[in-house]
Protein backbone atom coordinates (compact mmCIF):
# COMPACT_ATOMS: atom_id res chain seq x y z
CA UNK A 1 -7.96 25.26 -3.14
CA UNK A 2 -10.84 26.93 -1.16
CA UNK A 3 -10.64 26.52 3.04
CA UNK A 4 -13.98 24.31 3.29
CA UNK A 5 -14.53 23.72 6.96
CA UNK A 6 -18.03 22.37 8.64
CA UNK A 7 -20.40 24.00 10.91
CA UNK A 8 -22.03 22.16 14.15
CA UNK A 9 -25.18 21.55 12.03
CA UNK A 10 -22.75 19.87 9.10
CA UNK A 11 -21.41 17.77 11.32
CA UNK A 12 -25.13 16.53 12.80
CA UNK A 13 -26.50 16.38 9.07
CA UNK A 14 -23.63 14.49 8.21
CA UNK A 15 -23.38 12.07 11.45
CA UNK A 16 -27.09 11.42 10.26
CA UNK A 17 -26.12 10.90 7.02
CA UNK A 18 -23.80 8.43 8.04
CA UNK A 19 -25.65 6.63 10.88
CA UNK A 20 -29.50 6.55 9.09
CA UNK A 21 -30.97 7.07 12.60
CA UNK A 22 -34.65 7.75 13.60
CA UNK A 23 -34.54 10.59 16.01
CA UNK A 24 -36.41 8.09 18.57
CA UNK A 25 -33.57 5.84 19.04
CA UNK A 26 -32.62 4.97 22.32
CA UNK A 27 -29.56 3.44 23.51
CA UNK A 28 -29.91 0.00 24.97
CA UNK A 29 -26.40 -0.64 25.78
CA UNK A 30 -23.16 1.14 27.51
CA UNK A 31 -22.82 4.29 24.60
CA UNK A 32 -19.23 5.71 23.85
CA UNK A 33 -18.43 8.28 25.29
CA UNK A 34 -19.50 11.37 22.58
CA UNK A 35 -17.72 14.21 22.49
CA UNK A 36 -18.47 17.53 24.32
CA UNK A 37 -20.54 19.62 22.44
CA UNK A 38 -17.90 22.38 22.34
CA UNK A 39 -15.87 20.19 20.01
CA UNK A 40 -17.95 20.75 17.51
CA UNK A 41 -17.36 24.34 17.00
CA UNK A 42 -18.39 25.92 14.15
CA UNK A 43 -15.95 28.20 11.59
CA UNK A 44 -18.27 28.61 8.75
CA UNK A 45 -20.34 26.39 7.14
CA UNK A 46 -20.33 25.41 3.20
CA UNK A 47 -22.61 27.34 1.22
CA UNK A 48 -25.76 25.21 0.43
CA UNK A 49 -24.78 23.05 -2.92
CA UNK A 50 -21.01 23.19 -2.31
CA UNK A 51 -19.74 20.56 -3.76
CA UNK A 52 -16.17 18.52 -3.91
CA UNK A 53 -14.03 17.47 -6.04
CA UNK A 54 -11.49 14.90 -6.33
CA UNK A 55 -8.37 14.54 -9.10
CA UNK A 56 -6.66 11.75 -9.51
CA UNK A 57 -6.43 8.71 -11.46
CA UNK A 58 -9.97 7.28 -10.96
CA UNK A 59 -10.72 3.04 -11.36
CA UNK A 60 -14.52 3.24 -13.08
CA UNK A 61 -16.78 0.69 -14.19
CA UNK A 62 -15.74 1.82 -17.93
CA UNK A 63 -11.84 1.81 -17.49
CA UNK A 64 -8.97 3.90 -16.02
CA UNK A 65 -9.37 7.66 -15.98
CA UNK A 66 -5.46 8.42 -15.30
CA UNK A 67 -6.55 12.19 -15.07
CA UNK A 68 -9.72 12.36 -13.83
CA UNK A 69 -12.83 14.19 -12.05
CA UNK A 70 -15.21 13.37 -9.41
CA UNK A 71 -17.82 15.63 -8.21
CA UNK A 72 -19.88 14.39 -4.84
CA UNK A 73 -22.76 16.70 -3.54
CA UNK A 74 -24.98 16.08 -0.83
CA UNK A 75 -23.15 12.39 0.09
CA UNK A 76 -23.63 11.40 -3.65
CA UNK A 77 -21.30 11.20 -6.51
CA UNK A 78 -22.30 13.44 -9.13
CA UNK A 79 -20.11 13.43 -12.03
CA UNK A 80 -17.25 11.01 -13.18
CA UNK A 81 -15.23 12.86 -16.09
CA UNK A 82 -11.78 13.88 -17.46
CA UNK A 83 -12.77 17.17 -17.87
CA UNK A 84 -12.65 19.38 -15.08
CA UNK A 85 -15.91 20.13 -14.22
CA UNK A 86 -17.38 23.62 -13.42
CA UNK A 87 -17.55 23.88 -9.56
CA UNK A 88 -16.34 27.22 -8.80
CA UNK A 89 -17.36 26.77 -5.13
CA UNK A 90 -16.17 23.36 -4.56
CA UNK A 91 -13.53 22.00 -1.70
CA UNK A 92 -10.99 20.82 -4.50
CA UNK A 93 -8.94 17.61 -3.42
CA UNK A 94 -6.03 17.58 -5.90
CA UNK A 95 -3.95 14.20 -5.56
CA UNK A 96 -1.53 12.51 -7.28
CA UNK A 97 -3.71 9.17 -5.70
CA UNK A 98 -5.85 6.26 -6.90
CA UNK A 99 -9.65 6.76 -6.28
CA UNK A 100 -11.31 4.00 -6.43
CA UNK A 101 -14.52 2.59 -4.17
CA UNK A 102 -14.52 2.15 -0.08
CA UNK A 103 -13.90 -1.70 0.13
CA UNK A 104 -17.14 -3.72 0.85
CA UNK A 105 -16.44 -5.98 3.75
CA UNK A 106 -18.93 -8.63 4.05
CA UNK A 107 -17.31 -11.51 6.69
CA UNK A 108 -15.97 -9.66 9.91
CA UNK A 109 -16.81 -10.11 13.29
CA UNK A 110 -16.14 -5.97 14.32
CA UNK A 111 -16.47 -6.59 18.47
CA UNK A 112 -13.81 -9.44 18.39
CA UNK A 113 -11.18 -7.24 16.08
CA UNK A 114 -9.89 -5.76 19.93
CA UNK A 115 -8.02 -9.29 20.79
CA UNK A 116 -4.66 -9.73 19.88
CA UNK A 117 -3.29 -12.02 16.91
CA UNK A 118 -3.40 -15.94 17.70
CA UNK A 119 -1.65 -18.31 16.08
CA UNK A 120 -2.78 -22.03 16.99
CA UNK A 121 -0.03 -24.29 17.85
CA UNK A 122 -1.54 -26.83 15.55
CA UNK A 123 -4.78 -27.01 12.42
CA UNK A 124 -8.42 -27.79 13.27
CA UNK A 125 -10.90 -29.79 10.69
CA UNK A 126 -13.79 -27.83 11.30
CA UNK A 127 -15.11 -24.52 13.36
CA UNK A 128 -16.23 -26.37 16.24
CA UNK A 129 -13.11 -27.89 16.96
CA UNK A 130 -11.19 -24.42 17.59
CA UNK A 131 -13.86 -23.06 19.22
CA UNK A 132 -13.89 -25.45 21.90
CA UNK A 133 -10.35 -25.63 22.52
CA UNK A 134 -8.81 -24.83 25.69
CA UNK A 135 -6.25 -22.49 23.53
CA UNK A 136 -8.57 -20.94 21.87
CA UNK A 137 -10.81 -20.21 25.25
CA UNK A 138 -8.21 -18.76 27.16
CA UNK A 139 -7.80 -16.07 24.15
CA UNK A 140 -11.13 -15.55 23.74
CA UNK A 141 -11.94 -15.04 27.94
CA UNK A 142 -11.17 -11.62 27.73
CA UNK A 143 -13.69 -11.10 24.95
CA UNK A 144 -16.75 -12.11 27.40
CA UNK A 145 -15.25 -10.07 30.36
CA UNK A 146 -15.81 -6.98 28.79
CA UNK A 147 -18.53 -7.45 26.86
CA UNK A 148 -21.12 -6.39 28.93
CA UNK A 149 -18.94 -3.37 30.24
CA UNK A 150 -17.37 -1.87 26.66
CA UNK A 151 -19.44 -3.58 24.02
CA UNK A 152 -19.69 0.05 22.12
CA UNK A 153 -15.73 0.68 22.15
CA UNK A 154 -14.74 -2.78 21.49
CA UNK A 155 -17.22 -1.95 18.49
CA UNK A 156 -15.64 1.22 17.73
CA UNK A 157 -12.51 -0.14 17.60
CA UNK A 158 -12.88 -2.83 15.45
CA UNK A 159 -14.97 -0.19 13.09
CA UNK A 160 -11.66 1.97 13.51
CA UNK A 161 -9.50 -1.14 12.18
CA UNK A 162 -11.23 -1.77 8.68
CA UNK A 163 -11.39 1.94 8.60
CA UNK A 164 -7.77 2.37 8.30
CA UNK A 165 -7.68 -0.42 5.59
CA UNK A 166 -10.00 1.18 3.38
CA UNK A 167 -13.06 -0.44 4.42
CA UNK A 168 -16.39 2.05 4.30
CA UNK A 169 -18.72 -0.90 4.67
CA UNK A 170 -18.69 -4.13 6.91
CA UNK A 171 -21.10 -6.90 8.62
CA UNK A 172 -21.32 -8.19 10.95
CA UNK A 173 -21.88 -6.58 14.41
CA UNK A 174 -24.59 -6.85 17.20
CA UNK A 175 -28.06 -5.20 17.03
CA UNK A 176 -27.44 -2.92 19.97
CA UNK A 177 -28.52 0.53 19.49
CA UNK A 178 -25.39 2.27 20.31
CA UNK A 179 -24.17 0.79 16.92
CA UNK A 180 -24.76 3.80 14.63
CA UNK A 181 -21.57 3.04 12.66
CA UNK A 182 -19.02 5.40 11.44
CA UNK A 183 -18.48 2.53 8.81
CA UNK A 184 -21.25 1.49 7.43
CA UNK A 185 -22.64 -1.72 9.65
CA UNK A 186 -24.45 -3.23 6.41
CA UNK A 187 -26.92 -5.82 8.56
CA UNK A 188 -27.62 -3.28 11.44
CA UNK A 189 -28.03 0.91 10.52
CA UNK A 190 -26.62 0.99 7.09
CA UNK A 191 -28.20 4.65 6.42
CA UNK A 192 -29.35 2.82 2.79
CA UNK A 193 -33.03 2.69 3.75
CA UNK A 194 -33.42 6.40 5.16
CA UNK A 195 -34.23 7.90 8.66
CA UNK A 196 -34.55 4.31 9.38
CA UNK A 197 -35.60 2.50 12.82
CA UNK A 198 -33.05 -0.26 13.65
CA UNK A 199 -33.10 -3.92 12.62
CA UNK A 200 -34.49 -2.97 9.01
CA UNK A 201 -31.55 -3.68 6.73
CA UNK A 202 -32.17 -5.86 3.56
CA UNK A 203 -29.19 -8.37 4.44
CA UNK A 204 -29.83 -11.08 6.89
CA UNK A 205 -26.83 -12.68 8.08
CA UNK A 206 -26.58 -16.01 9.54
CA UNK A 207 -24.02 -15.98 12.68
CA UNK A 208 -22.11 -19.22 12.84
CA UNK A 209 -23.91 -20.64 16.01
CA UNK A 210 -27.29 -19.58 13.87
CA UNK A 211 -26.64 -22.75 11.97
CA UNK A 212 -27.70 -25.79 13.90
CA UNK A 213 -25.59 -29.10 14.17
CA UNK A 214 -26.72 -32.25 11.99
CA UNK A 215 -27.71 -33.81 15.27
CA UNK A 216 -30.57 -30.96 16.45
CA UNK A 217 -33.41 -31.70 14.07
CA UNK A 218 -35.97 -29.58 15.77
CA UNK A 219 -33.24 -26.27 15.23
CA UNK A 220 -32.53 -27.72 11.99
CA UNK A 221 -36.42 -27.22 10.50
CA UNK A 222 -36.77 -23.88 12.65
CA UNK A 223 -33.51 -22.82 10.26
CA UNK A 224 -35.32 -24.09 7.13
CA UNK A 225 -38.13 -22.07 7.75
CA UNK A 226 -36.58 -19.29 8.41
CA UNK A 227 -34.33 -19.23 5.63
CA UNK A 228 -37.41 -20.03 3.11
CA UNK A 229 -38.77 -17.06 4.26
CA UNK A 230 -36.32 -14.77 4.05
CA UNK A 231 -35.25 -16.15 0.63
CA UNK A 232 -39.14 -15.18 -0.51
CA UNK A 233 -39.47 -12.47 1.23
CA UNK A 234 -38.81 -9.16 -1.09
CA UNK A 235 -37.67 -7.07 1.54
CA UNK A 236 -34.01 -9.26 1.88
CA UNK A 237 -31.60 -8.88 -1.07
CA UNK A 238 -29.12 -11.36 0.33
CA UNK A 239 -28.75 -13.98 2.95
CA UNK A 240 -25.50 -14.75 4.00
CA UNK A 241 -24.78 -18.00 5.23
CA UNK A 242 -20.95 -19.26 7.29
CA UNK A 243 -20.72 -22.69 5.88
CA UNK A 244 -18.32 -25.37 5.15
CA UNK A 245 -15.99 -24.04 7.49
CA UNK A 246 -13.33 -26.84 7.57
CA UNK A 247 -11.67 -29.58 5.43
CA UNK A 248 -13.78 -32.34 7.12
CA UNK A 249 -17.48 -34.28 6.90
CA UNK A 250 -18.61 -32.12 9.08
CA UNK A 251 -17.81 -29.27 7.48
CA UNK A 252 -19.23 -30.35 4.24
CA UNK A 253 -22.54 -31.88 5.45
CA UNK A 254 -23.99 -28.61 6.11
CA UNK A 255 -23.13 -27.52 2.38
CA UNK A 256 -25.32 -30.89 1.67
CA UNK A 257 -27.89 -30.11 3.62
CA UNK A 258 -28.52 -26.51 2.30
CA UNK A 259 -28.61 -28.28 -0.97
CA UNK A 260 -30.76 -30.67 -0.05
CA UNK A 261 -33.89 -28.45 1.41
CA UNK A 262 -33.67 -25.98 -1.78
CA UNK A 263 -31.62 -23.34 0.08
CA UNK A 264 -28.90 -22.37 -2.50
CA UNK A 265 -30.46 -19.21 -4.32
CA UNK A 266 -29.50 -16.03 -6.34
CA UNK A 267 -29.91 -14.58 -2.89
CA UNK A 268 -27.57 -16.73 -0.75
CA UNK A 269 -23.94 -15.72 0.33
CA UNK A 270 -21.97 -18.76 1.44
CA UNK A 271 -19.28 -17.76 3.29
CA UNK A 272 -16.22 -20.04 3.45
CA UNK A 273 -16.69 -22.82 1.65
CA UNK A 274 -13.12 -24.56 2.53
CA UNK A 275 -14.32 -28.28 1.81
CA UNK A 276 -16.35 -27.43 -1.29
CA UNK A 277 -15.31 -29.29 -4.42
CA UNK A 278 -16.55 -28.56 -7.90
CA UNK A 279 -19.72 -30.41 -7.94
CA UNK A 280 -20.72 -28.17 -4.70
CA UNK A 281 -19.88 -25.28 -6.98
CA UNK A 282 -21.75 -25.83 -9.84
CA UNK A 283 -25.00 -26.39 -7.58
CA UNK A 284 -23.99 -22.92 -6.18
CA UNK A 285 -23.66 -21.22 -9.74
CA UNK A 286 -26.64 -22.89 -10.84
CA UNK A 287 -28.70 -21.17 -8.07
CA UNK A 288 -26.47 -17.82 -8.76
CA UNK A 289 -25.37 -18.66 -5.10
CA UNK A 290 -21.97 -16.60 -4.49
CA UNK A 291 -18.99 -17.36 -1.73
CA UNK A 292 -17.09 -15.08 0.30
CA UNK A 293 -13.54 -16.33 0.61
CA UNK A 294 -10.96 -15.28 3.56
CA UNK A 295 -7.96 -16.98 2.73
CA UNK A 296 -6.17 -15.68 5.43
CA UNK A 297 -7.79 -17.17 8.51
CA UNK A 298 -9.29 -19.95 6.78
CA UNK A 299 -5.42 -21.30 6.50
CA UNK A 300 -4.04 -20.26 9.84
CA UNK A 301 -7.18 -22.49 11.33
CA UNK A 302 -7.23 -25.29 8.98
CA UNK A 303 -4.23 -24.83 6.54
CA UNK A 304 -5.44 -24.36 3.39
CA UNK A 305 -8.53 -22.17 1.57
CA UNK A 306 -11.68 -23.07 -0.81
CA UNK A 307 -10.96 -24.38 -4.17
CA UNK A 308 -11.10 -20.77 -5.66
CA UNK A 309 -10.01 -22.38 -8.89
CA UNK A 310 -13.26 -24.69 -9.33
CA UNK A 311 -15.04 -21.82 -7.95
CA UNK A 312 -13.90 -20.06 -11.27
CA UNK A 313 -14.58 -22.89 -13.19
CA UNK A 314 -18.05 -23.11 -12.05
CA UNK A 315 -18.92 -19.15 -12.70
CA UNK A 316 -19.41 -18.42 -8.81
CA UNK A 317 -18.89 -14.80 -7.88
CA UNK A 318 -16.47 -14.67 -5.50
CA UNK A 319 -16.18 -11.65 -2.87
CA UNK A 320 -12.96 -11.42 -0.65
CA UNK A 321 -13.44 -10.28 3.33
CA UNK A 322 -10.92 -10.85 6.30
CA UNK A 323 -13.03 -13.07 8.71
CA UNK A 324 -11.27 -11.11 11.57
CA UNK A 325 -7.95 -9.94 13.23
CA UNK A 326 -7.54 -12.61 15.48
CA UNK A 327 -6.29 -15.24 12.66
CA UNK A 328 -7.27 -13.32 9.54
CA UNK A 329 -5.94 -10.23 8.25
CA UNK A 330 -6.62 -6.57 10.09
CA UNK A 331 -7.94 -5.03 7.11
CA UNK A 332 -8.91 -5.80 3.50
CA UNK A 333 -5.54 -4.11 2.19
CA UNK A 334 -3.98 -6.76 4.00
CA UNK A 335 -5.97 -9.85 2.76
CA UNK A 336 -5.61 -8.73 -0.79
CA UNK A 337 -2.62 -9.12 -0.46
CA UNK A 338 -2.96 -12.63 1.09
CA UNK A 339 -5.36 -13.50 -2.04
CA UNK A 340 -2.87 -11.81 -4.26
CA UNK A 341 0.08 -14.43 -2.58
CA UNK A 342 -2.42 -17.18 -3.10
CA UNK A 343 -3.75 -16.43 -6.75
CA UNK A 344 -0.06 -16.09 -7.36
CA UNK A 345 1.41 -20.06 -5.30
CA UNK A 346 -1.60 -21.57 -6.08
CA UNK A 347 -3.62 -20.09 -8.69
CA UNK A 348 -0.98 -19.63 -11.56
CA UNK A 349 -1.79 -15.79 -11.24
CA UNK A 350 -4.93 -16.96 -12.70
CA UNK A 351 -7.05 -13.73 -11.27
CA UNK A 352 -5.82 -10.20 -12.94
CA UNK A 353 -5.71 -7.37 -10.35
CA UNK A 354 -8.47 -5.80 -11.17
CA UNK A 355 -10.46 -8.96 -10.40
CA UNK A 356 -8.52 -9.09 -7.19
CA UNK A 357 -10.06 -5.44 -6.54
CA UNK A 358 -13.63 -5.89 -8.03
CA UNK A 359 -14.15 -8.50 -5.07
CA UNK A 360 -13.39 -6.36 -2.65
CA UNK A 361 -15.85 -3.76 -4.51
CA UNK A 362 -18.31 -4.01 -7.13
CA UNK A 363 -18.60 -8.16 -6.53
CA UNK A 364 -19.52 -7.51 -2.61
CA UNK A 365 -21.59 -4.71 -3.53
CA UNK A 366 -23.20 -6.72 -6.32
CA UNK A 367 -23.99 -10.08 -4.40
CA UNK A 368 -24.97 -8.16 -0.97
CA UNK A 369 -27.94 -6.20 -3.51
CA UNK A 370 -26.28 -3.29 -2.49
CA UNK A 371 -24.89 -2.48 -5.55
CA UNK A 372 -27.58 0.78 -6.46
CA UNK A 373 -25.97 2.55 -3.51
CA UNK A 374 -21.62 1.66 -3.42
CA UNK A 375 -19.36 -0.26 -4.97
CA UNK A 376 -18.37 1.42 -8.38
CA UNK A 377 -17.66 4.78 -8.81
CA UNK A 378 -20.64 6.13 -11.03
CA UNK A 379 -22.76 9.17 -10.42
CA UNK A 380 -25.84 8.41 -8.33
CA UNK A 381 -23.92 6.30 -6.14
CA UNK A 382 -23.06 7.31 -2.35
CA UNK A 383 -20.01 9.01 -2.09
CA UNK A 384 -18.19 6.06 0.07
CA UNK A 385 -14.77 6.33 -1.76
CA UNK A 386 -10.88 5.61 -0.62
CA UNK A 387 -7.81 7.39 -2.09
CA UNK A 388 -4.37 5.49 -1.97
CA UNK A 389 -0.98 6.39 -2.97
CA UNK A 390 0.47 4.33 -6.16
CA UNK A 391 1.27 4.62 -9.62
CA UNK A 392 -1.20 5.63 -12.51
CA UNK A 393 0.13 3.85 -14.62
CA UNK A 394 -0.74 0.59 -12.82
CA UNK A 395 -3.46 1.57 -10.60
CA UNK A 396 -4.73 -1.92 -10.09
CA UNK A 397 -1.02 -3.47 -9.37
CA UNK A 398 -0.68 -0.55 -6.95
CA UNK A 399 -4.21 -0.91 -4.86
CA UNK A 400 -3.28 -5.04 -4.30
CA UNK A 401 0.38 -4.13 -3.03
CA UNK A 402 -0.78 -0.67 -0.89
CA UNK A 403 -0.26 -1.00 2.87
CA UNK A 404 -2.75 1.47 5.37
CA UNK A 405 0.33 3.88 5.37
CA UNK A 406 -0.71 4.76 1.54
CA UNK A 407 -4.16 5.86 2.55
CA UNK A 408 -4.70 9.61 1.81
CA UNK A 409 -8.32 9.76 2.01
CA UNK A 410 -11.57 7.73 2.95
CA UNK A 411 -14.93 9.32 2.71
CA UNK A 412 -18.13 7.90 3.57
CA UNK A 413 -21.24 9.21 2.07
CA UNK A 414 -18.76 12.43 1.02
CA UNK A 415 -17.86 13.31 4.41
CA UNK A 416 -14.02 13.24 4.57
CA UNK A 417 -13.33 11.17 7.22
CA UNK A 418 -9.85 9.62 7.67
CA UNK A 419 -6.50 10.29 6.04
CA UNK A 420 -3.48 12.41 5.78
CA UNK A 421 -3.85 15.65 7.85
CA UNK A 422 -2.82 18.01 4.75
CA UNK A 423 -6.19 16.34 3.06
CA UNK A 424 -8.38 15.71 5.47
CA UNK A 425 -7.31 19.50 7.22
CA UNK A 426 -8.82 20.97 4.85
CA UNK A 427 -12.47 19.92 5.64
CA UNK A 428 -12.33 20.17 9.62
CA UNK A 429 -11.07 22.54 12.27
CA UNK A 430 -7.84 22.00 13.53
CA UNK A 431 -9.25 20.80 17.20
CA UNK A 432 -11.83 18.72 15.62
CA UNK A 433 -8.64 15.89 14.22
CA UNK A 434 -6.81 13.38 15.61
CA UNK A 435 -3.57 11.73 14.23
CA UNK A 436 -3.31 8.38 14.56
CA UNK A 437 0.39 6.91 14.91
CA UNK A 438 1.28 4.09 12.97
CA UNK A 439 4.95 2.34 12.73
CA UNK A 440 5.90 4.52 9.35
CA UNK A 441 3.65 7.97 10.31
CA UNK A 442 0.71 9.63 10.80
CA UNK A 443 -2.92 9.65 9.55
CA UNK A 444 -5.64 11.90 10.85
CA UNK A 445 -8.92 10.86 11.83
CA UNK A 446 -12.40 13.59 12.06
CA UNK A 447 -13.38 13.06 15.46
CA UNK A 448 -16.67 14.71 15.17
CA UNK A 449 -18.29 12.33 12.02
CA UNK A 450 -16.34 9.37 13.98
CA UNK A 451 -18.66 10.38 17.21
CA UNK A 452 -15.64 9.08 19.61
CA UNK A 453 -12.06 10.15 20.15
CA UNK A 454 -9.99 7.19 19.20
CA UNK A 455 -7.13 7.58 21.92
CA UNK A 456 -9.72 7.63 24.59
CA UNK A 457 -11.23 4.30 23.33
CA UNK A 458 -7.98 2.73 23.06
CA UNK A 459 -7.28 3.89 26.90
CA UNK A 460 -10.92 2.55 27.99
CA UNK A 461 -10.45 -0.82 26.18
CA UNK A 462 -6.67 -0.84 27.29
CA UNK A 463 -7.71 -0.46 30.54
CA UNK A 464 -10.58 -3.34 30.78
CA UNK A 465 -8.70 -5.68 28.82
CA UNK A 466 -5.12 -5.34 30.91
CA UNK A 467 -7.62 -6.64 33.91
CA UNK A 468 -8.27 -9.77 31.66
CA UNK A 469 -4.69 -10.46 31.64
CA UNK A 470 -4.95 -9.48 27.83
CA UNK A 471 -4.25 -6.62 25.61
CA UNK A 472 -5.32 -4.32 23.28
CA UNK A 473 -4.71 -5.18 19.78
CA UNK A 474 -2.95 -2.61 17.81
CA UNK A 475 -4.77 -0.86 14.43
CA UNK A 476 -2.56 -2.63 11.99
CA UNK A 477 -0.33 -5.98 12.37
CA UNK A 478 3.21 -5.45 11.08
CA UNK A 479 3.28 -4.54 7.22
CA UNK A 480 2.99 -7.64 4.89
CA UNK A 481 5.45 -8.61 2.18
């Protein structure tokens, strides 16, 4: 396997890549703290057209390659075959691994991801409910504290967090400018659009205190308006909605009212959906409106999950996304395996495990309109792709059981990013990575296309939190069953 190290001008092109900045950006809020310039050292750059190559067993639109190819060049994938393909020059990343997609995470809320785990001490009927209680405010205090302060790190870290769990795409974060996103932020700098300014990404998503209470009617037509137009505007592909967030009327009557003013479309992404029943979910596949479904937080808040079954029933595509760390799961490895617990109690196993992995995939991909860019592995695509450890022989099985300790590789638009150190070594110089402890190893982490050093984020946010009387959560919770 050639030595195929980057150059100071690979590591710009690529941060570019990555970011899809306008070189007349300006930061608006506290930045983190880049790396000194001598970090980025050069050895010697790739020759123009190298390409790389991954083996291993690869999950395709088509079927299971158990001993397959893929060529990336210049951040795309170029060629998807069993045959190995004629690269002489190419960095060659032989694995005994599962390549599959970079997860598609479209419900997160990246900032709040550096609070520690809460469990409520009892259920809520709707999202107002926990919001506004006392329990709930004294976890969240620490959150406002630092905002201001360590907005870009608390960002970072939460980016860092999916990361690890395979994600190379996530909403939702805060227009700031110093989010350029070593994941890809898919409503803010998604680098699908170009040298792009900010603010121009074809997903508009609705925040949850974006969507006014039943009893403000003036807010209530500004909202109507505004999601008419976005819904007829052709620059949006999708607008995603948090709705029905709770078991209660409440909760419901804002699914009613969407229905009621025309506002279920093949564009809309309802996210939640906990009190829908099947009626509400045959308007929503009548309109080709989809659901996002986080099992995992939606039961620690309210103790139970949509009706995924009359979802199925009704033909809605369903993505899966963690809501966040604080009662969700810390990274989509994690809440497929909550789905998979879920499908399995609850569902009769009715969802196979490659369904269980197409929503965190091609369905996200699909429903967000992003599709053209990620989400499958097919040549043309960007070259946002995750290797895990598992067997070939049941690649699916192995991705819905794998834990962040079988992660040997994530690349985002072909820049190898994150993973283990033997893999990932042989793309960067030796000063240039970071390993990054977890309770059963090591991964390794390219400092230079992350744009921050993750220990000295952890120390800043450490610091500013431990003033809060709080604490830093950790990059994964305890492995699940």
């Amino acid at each position: 396997m050639p030595s195929f190290r980057v150059s100071r001008v690979a590591v710009v092109a690529w941060s570019l890549a990555l970011a899809g900045l306008s070189c007349s950006e300006t930061a608006t809020a506290p930045p983190i703290s880049r790396l000194p310039g001598a970090a980025f050292a050069a050895t010697t750059a790739p020759a123009a057209g190298t390409t790389i190559v991954l083996h291993g067993t690869v999950l395709t639109p088509d079927g299971v390659l158990t001993r397959g190819y893929v060529g990336i060049a210049d951040g795309r994938i170029t060629s998807v075959s069993t045959t190995r393909p004629d690269a002489p020059d190419a960095g060659w990343v032989n694995t005994d691994g599962i390549i599959l997609p970079g997860f598609v995470d479209l419900h997160n809320h990246v900032p709040w991801n550096v609070l520690p785990r809460w469990k409520p001490s009892h259920l809520f009927a709707d999202q107002s409910q926990w919001a506004n209680d006392p329990e709930f405010l004294r976890v969240s205090a620490p959150f406002d504290a630092i905002l201001s302060s360590s907005f870009c790190d608390m960002n970072a870290w939460g980016e860092l967090r999916a990361l690890v769990g395979g994600t190379t795409s996530i909403m939702a974060t805060r227009k700031i400018a110093c989010i350029h996103g070593f994941v890809r932020n898919l409503d803010f700098n998604s680098g699908f659009y170009g040298t792009i300014q900010l603010n121009r990404e074809h997903i508009y998503d609705v925040s949850v205190d974006q969507f006014p209470p039943a009893s403000d009617s003036v807010r209530r037509a500004q909202f109507v308006l505004l999601a008419r137009s976005l819904i007829n505007s052709p620059l949006y592909d999708a607008l995603a909605m948090h709705v029905a967030e709770g078991t209660d009327t409440v909760a419901e009557e804002q699914f009613t009212f969407l229905r009621s003013q025309q506002l279920l479309s093949a564009k809309g992404i309802l996210i939640h959906g906990v009190s829908l029943g099947p009626e509400d979910f045959q308007a929503m596949a009548a309109a080709g409106t989809a659901l996002v479904w986080s099992p995992r937080s939606n039961i620690e808040l309210y103790g139970t999950t949509a009706d995924i079954g009359a979802a199925l029933d009704a033909g809605v595509e369903i993505a899966l996304a963690p809501d966040w760390a604080i009662t969700g799961s810390s990274n989509m490895l994690d809440e497929l395996k909550t789905a998979a617990a879920w499908n399995h109690d609850r569902l009769g196993g009715r969802l196979s495990d490659r369904q269980l992995v197409d929503m965190v995939t091609s369905v996200p991909a699909r429903i967000a309109g992003i599709d053209d860019e990620v989400g499958v592995i097919r040549p043309g695509l960007r070259a946002d792709l995750l290797i895990l450890s598992g067997d070939p022989d049941t690649p699916y099985r192995s991705v819905v059981r794998a834990s962040p300790e079988d992660v040997q590789l994530v690349l985002i638009a072909g820049v190898p990013l994150y993973g283990e150190r033997g893999l990932v070594g042989h793309f960067w110089n030796r000063a240039d990575l970071e390993d990054i402890a977890f309770e059963d190893g090591s991964k390794t982490l390219a400092t230079p296309a992350a744009g921050f050093v993750a220990a000295q984020v952890a120390a800043r946010l450490t610091d500013a939190l431990s003033l809060q009387g709080s604490s830093l959560a950790p990059l994964t919770d305890p492995r699940l069953p």
